[in-house]
PDB file of N, CA and C in Angstrom:
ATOM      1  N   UNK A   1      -1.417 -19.805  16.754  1.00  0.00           N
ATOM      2  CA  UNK A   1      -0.218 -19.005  16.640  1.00  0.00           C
ATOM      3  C   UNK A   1      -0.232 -18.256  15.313  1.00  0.00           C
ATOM      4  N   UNK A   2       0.202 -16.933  15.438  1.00  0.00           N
ATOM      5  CA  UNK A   2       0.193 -16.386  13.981  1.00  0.00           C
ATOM      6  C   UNK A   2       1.033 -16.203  13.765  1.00  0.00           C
ATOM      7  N   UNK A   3       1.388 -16.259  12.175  1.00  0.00           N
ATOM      8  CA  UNK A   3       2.888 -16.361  11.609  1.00  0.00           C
ATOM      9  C   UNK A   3       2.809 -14.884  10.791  1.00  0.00           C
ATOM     10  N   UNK A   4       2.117 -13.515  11.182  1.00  0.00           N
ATOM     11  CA  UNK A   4       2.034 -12.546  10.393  1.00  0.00           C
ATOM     12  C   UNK A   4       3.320 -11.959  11.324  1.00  0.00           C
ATOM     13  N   UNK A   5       3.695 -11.150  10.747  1.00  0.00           N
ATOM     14  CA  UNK A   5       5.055 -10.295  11.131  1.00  0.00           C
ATOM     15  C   UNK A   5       4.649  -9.049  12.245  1.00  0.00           C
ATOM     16  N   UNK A   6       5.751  -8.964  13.249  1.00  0.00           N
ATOM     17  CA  UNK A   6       5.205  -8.109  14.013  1.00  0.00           C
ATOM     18  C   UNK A   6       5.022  -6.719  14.083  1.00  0.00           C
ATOM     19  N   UNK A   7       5.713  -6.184  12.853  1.00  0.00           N
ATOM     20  CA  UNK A   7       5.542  -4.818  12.202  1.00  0.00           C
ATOM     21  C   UNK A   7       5.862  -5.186  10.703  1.00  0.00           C
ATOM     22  N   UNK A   8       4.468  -4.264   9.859  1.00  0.00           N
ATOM     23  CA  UNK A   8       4.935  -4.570   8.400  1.00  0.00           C
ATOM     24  C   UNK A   8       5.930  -3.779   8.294  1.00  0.00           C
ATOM     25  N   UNK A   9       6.303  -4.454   7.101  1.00  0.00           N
ATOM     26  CA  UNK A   9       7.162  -4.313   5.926  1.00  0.00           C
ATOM     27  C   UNK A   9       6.780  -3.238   5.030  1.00  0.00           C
ATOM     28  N   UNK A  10       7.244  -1.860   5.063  1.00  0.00           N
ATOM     29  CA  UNK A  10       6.643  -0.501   4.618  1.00  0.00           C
ATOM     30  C   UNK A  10       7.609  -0.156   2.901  1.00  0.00           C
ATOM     31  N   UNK A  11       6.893   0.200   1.732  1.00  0.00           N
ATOM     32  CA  UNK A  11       8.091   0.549   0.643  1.00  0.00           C
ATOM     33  C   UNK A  11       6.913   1.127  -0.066  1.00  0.00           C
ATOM     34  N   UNK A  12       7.799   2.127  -0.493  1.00  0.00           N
ATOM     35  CA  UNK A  12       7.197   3.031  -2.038  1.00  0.00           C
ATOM     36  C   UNK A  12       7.764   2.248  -3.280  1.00  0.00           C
ATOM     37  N   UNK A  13       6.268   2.606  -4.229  1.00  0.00           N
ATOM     38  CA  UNK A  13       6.744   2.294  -5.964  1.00  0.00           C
ATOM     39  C   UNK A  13       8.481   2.773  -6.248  1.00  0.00           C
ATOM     40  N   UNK A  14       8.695   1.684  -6.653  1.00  0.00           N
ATOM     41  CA  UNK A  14      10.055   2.390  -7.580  1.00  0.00           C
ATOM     42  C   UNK A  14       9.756   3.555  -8.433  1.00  0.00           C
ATOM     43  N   UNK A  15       8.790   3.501  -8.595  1.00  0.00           N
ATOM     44  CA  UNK A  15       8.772   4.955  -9.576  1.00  0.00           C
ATOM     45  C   UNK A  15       8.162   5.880  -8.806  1.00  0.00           C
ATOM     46  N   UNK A  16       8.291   6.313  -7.761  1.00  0.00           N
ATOM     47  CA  UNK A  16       8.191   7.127  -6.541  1.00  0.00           C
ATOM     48  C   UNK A  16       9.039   8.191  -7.213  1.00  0.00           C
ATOM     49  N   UNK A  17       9.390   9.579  -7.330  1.00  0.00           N
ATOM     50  CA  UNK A  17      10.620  10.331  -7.397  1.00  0.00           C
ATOM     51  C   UNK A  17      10.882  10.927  -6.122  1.00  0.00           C
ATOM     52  N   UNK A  18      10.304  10.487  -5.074  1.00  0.00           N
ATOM     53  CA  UNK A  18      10.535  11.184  -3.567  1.00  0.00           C
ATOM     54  C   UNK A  18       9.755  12.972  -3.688  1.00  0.00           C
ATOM     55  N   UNK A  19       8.949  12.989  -4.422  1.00  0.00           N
ATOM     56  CA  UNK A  19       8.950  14.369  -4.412  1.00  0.00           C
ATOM     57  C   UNK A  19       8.058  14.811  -3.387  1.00  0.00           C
ATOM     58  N   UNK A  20       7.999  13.598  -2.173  1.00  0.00           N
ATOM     59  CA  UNK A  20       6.882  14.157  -1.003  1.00  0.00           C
ATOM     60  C   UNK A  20       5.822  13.873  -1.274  1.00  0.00           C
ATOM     61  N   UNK A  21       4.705  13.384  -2.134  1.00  0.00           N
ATOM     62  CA  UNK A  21       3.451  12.958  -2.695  1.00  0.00           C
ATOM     63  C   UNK A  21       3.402  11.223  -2.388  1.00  0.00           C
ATOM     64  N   UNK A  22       3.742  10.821  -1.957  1.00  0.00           N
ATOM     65  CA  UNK A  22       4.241   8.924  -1.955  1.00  0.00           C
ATOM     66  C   UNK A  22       3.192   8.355  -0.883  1.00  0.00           C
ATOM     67  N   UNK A  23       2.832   7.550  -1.308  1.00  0.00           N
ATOM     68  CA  UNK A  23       2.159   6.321  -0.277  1.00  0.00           C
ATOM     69  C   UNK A  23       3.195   5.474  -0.302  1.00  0.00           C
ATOM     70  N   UNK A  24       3.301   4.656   0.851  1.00  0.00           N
ATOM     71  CA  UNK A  24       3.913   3.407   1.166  1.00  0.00           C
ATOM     72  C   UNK A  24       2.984   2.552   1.332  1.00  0.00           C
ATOM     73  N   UNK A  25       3.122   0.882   1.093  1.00  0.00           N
ATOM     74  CA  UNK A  25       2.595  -0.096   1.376  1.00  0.00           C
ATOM     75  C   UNK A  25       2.999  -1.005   1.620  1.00  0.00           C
ATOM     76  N   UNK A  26       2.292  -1.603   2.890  1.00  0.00           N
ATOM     77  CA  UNK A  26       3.103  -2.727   3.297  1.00  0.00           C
ATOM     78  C   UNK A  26       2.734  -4.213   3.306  1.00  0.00           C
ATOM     79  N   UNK A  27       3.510  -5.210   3.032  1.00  0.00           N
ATOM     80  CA  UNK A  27       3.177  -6.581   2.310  1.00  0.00           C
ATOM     81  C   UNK A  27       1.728  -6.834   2.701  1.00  0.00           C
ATOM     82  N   UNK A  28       1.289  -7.862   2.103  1.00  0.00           N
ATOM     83  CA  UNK A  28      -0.110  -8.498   2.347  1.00  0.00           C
ATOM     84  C   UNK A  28      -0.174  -9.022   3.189  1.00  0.00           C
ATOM     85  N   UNK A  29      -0.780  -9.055   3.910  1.00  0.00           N
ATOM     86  CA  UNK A  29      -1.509  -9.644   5.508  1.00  0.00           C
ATOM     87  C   UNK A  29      -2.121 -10.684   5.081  1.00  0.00           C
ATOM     88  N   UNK A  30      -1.413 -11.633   4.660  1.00  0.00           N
ATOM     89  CA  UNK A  30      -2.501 -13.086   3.559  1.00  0.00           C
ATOM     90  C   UNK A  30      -3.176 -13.582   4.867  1.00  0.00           C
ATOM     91  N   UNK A  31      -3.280 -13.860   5.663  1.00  0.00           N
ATOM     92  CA  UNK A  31      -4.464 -13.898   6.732  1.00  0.00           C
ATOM     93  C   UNK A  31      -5.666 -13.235   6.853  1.00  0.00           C
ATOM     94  N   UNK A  32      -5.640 -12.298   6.486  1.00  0.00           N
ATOM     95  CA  UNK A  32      -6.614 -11.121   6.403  1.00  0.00           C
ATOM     96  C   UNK A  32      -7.020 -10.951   5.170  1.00  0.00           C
ATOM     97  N   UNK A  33      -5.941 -10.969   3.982  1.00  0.00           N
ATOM     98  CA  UNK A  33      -6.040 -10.681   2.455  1.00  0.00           C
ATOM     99  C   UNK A  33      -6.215  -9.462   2.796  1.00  0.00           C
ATOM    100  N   UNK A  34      -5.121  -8.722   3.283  1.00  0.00           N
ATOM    101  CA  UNK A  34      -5.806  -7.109   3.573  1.00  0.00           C
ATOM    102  C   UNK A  34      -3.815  -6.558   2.570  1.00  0.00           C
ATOM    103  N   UNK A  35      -3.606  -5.415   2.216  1.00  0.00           N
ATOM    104  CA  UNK A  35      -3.168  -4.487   2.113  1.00  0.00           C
ATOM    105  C   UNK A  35      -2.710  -3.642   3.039  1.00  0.00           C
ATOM    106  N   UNK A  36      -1.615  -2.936   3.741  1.00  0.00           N
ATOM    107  CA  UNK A  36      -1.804  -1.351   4.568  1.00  0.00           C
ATOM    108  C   UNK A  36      -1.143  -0.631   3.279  1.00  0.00           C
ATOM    109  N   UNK A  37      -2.204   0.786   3.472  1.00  0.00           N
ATOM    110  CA  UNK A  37      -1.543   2.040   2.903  1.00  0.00           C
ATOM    111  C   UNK A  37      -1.349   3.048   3.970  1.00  0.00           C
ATOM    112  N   UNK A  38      -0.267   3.710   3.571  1.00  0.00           N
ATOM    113  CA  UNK A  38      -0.133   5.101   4.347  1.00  0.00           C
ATOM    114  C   UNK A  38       0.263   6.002   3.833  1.00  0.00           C
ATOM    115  N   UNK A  39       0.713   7.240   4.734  1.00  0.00           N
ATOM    116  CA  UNK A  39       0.830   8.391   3.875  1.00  0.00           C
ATOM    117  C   UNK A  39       2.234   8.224   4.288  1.00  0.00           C
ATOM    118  N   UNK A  40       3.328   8.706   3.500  1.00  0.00           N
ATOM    119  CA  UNK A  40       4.473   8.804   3.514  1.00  0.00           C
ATOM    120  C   UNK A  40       5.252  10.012   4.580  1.00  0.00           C
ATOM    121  N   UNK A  41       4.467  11.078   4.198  1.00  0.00           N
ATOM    122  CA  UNK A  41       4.881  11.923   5.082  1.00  0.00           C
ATOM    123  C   UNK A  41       3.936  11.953   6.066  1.00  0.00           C
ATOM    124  N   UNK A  42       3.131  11.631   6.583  1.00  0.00           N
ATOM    125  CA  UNK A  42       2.750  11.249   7.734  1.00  0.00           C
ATOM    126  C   UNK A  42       2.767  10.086   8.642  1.00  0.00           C
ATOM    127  N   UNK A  43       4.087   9.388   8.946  1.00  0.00           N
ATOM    128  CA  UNK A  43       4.140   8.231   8.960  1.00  0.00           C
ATOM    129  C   UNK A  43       3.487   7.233  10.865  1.00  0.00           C
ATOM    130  N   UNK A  44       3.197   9.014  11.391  1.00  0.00           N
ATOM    131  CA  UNK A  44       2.718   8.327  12.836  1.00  0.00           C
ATOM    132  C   UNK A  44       1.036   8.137  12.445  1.00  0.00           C
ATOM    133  N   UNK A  45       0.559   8.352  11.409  1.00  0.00           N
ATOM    134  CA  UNK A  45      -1.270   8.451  11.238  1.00  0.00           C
ATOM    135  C   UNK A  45      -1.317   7.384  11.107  1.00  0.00           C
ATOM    136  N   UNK A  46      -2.566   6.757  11.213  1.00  0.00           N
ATOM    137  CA  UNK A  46      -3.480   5.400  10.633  1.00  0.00           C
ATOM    138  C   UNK A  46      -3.210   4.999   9.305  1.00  0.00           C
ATOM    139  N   UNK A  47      -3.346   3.549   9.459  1.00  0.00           N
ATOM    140  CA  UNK A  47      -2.583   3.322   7.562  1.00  0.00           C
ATOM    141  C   UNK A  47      -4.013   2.543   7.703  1.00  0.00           C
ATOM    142  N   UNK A  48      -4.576   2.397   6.053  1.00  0.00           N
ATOM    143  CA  UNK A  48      -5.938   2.220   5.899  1.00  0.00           C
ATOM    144  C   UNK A  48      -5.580   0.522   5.623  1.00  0.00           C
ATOM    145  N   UNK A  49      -6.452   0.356   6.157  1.00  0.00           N
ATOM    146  CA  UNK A  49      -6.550  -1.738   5.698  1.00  0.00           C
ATOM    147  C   UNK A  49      -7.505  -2.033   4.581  1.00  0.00           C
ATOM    148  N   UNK A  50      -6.720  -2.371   3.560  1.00  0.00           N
ATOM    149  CA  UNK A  50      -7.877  -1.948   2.199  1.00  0.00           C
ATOM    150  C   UNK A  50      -7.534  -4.065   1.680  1.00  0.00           C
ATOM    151  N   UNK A  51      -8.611  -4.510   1.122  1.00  0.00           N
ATOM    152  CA  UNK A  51      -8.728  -6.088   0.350  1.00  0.00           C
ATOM    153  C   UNK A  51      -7.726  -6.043  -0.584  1.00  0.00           C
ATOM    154  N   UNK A  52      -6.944  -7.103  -0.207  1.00  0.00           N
ATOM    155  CA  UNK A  52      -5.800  -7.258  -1.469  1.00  0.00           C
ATOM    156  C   UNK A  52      -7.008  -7.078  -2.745  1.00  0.00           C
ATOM    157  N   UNK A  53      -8.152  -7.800  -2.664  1.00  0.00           N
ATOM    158  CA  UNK A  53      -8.679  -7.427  -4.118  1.00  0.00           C
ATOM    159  C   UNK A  53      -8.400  -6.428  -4.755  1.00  0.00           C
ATOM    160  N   UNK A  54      -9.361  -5.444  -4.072  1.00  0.00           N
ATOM    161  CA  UNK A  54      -9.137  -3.914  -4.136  1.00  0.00           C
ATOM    162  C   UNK A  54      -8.053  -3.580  -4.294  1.00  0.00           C
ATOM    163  N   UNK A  55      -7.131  -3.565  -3.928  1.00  0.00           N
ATOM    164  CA  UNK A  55      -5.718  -2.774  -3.995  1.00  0.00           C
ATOM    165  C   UNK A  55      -4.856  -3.560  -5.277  1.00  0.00           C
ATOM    166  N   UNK A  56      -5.516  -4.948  -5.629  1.00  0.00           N
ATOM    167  CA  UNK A  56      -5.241  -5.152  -7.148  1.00  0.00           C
ATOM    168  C   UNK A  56      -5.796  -4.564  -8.328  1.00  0.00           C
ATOM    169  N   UNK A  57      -6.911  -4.485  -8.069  1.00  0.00           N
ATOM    170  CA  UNK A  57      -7.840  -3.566  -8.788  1.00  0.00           C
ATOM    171  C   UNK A  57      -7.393  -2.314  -9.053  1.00  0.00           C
ATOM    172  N   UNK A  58      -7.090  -1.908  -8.035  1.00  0.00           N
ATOM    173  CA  UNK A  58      -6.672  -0.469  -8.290  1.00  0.00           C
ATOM    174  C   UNK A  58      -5.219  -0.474  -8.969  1.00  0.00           C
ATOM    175  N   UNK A  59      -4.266  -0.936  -8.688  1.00  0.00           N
ATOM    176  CA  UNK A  59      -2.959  -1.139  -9.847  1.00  0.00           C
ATOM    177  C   UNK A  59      -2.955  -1.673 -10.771  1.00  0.00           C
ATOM    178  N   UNK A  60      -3.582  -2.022 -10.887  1.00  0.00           N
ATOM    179  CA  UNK A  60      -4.187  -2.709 -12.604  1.00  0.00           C
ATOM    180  C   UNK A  60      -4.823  -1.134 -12.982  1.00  0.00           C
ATOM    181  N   UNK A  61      -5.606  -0.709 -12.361  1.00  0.00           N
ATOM    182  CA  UNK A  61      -6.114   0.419 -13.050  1.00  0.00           C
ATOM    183  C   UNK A  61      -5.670   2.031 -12.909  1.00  0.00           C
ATOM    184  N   UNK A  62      -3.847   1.753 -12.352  1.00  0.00           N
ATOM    185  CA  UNK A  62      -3.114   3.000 -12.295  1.00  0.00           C
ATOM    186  C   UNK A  62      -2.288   2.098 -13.735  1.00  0.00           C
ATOM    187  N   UNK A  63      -2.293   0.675 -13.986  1.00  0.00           N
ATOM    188  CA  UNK A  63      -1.018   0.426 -15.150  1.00  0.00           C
ATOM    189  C   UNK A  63      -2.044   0.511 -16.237  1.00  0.00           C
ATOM    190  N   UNK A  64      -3.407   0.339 -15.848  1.00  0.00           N
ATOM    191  CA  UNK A  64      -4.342   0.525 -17.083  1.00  0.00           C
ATOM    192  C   UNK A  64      -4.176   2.428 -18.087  1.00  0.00           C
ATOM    193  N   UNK A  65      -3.807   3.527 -16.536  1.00  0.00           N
ATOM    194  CA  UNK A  65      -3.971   4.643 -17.445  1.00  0.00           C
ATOM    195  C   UNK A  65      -5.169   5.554 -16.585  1.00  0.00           C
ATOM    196  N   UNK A  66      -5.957   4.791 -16.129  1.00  0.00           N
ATOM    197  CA  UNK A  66      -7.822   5.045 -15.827  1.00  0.00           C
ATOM    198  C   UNK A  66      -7.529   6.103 -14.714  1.00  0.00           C
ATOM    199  N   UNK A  67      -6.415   6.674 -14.274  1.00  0.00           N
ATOM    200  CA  UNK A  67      -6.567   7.839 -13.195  1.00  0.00           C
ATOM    201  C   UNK A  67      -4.972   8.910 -13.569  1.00  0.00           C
ATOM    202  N   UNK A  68      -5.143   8.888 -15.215  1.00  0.00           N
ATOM    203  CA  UNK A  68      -3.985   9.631 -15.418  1.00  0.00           C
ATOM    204  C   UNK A  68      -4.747  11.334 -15.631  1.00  0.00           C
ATOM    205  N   UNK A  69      -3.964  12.151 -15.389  1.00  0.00           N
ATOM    206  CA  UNK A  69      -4.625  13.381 -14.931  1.00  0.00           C
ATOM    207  C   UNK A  69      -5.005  13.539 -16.969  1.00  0.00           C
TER     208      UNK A  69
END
């Protein structure tokens, strides 16, 4: 029996300003250790299944600075 939810749970960064540019993500799939991302304004497309690793990695390295324009 799986205890994962039957539709994720979808939210943008608080520091989102809505200006239309936003990914949403939805909780961890700790079964999987997976991540979903999607595109905000495209919300009927494919949301990518990325390794919680990875997707720690990578916010560590948007609070690190490492992809500031």
């Amino acid at each position: 029996m799986s205890t994962e939810p039957a539709s994720p749970h979808w939210f943008k960064s608080s520091y989102s300003s809505n200006g239309g540019n936003c990914l949403e993500v939805a909780d961890v799939i700790a079964s999987r250790g997976a991540v979903l991302v999607r595109d905000s304004k495209n919300l009927d497309a494919s949301a990518l299944d990325v390794s919680a690793l990875a997707f720690a990695s990578f916010t560590a390295g948007v609070k690190d600075g490492m992809f500031a324009a």
